[in-house]
C-alpha atoms as a PDB file:
ATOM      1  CA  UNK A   1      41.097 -71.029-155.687  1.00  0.00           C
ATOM      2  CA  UNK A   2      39.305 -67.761-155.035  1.00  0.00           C
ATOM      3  CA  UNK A   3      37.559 -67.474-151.623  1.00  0.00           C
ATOM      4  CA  UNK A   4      34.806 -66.193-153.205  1.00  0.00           C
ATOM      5  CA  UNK A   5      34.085 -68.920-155.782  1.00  0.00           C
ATOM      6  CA  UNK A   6      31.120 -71.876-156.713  1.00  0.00           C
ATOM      7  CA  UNK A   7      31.260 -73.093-153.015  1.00  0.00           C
ATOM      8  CA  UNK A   8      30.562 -69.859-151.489  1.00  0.00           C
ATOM      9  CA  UNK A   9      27.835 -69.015-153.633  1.00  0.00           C
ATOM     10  CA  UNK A  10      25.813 -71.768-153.713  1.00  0.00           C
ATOM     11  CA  UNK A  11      26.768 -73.402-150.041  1.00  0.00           C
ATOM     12  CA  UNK A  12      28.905 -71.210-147.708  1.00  0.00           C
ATOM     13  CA  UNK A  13      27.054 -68.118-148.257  1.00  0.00           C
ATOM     14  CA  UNK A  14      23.424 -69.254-148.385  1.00  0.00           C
ATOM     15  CA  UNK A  15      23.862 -71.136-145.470  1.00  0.00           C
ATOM     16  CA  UNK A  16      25.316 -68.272-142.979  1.00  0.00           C
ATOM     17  CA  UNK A  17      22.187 -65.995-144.900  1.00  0.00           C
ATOM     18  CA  UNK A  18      19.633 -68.882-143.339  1.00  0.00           C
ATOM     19  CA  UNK A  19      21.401 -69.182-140.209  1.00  0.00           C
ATOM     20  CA  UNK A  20      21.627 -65.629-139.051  1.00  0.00           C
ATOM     21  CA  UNK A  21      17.455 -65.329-140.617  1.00  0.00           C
ATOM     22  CA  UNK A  22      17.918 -63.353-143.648  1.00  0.00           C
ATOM     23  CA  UNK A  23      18.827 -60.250-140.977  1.00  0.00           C
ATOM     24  CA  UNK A  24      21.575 -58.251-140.372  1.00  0.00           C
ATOM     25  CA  UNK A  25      23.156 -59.350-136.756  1.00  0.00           C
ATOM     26  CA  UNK A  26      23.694 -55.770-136.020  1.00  0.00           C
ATOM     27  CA  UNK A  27      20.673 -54.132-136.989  1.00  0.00           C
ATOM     28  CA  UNK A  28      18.119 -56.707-138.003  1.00  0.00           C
ATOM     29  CA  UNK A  29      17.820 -55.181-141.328  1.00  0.00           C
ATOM     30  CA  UNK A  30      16.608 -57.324-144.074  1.00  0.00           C
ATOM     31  CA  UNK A  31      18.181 -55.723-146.997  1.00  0.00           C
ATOM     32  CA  UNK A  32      21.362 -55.607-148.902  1.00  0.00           C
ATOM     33  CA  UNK A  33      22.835 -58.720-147.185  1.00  0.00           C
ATOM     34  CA  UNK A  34      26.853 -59.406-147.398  1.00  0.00           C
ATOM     35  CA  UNK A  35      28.352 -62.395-145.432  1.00  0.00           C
ATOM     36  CA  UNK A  36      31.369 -61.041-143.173  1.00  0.00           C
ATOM     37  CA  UNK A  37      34.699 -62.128-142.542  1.00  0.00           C
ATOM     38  CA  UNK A  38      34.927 -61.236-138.649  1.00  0.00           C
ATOM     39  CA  UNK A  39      38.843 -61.666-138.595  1.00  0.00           C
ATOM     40  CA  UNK A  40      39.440 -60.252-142.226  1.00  0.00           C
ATOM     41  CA  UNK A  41      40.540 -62.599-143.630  1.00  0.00           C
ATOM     42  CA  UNK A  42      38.628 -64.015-146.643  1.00  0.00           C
ATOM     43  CA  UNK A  43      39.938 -67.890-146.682  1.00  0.00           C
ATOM     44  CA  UNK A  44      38.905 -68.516-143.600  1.00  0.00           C
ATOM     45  CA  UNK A  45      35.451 -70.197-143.843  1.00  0.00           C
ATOM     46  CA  UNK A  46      34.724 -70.896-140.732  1.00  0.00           C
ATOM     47  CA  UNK A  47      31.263 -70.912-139.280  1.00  0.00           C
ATOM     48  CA  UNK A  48      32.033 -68.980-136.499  1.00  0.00           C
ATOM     49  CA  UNK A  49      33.900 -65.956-138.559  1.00  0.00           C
ATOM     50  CA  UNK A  50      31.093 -65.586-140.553  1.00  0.00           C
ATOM     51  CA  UNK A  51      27.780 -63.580-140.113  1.00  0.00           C
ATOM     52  CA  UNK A  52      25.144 -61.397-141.957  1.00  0.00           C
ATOM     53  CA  UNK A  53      25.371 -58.266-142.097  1.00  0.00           C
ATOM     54  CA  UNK A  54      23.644 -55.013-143.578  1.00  0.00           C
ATOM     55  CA  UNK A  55      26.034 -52.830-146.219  1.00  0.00           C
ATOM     56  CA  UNK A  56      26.775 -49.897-143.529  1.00  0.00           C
ATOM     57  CA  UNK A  57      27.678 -52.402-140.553  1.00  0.00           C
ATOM     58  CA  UNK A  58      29.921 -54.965-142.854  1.00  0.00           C
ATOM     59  CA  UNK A  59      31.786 -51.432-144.029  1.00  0.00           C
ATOM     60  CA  UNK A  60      31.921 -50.108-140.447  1.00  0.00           C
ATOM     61  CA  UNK A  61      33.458 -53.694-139.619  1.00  0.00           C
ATOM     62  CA  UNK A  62      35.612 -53.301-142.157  1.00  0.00           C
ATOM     63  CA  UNK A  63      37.053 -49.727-141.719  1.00  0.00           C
ATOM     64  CA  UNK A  64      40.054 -49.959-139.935  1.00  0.00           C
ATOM     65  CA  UNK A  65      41.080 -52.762-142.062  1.00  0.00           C
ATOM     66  CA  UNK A  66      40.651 -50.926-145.326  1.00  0.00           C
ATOM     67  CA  UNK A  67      41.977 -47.321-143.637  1.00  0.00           C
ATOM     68  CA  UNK A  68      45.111 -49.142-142.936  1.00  0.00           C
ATOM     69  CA  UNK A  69      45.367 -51.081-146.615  1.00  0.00           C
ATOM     70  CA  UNK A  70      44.778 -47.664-148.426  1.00  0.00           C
ATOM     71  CA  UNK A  71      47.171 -45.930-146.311  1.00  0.00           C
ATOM     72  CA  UNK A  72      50.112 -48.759-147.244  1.00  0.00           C
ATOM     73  CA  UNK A  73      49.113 -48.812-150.785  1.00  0.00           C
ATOM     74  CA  UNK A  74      49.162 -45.107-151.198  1.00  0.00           C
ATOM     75  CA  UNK A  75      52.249 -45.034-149.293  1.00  0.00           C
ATOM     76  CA  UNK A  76      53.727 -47.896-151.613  1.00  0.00           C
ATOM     77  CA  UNK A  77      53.280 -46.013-154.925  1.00  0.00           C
ATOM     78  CA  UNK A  78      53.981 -42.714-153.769  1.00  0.00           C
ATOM     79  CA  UNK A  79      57.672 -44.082-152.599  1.00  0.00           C
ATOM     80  CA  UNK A  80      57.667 -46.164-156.008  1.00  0.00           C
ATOM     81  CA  UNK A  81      56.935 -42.744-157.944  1.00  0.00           C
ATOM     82  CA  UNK A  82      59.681 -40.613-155.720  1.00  0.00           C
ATOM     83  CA  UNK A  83      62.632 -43.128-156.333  1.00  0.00           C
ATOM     84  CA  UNK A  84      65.265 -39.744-155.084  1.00  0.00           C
ATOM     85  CA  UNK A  85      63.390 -40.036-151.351  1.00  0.00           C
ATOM     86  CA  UNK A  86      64.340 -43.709-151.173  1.00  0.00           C
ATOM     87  CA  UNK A  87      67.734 -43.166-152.189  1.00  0.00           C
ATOM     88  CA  UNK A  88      68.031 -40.479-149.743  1.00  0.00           C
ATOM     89  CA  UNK A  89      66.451 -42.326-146.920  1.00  0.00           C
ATOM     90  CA  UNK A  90      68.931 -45.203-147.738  1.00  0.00           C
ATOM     91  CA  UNK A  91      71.976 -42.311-147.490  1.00  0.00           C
ATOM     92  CA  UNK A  92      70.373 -40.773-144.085  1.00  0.00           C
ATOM     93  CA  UNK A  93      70.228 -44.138-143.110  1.00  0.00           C
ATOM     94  CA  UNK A  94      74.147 -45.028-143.676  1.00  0.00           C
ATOM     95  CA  UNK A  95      75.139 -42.087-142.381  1.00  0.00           C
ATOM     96  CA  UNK A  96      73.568 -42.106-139.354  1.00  0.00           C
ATOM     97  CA  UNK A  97      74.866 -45.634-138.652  1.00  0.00           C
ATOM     98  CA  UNK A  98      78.458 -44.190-138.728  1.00  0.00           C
ATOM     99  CA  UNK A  99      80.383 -44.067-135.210  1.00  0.00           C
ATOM    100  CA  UNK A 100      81.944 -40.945-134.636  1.00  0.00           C
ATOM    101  CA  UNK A 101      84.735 -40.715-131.705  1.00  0.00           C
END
């Protein structure tokens, strides 16, 4: 089930909206309302890891969370694309693991 389904539409999300007044807790702003995770993570419900927020303070929330995603992702296909550097990394690896007396 997607965290993001029929529940949190109708009943999750309207409900933190009305709690926190229709305002951002950050700024007070009134427009262009999400409903934040405050730990990240999107299945977790609770009323206390939710709250309104404006579209610039949700993504400033969000940042270092998403910086470090991107980075592994990017990191992920680049090593996927360059098979020769994990091969090599995997030989530096071995090697290096060798005793020498």
């Amino acid at each position: 089930m997607t965290p993001y389904g029929h529940r949190w539409r109708t009943v999750t999300r309207p409900r933190i909206l009305a709690r926190d007044g229709h305002r951002c807790r950050r700024c007070g702003r009134a427009t262009r309302l999400d409903v934040a995770h405050l730990d990240q993570n999107p299945a977790n419900n609770d009323e206390g890891n939710l709250e309104a927020l404006c579209r610039l303070h949700h993504r400033r929330h969000d940042l270092a969370t998403w910086r470090r995603k991107c980075h592994e992702t990017r990191a992920a296909r680049k090593d996927a694309a360059r098979p020769l550097l994990d091969l090599a990394g995997q030989l530096l690896d071995c090697h290096c693991n060798v005793n020498i007396h």
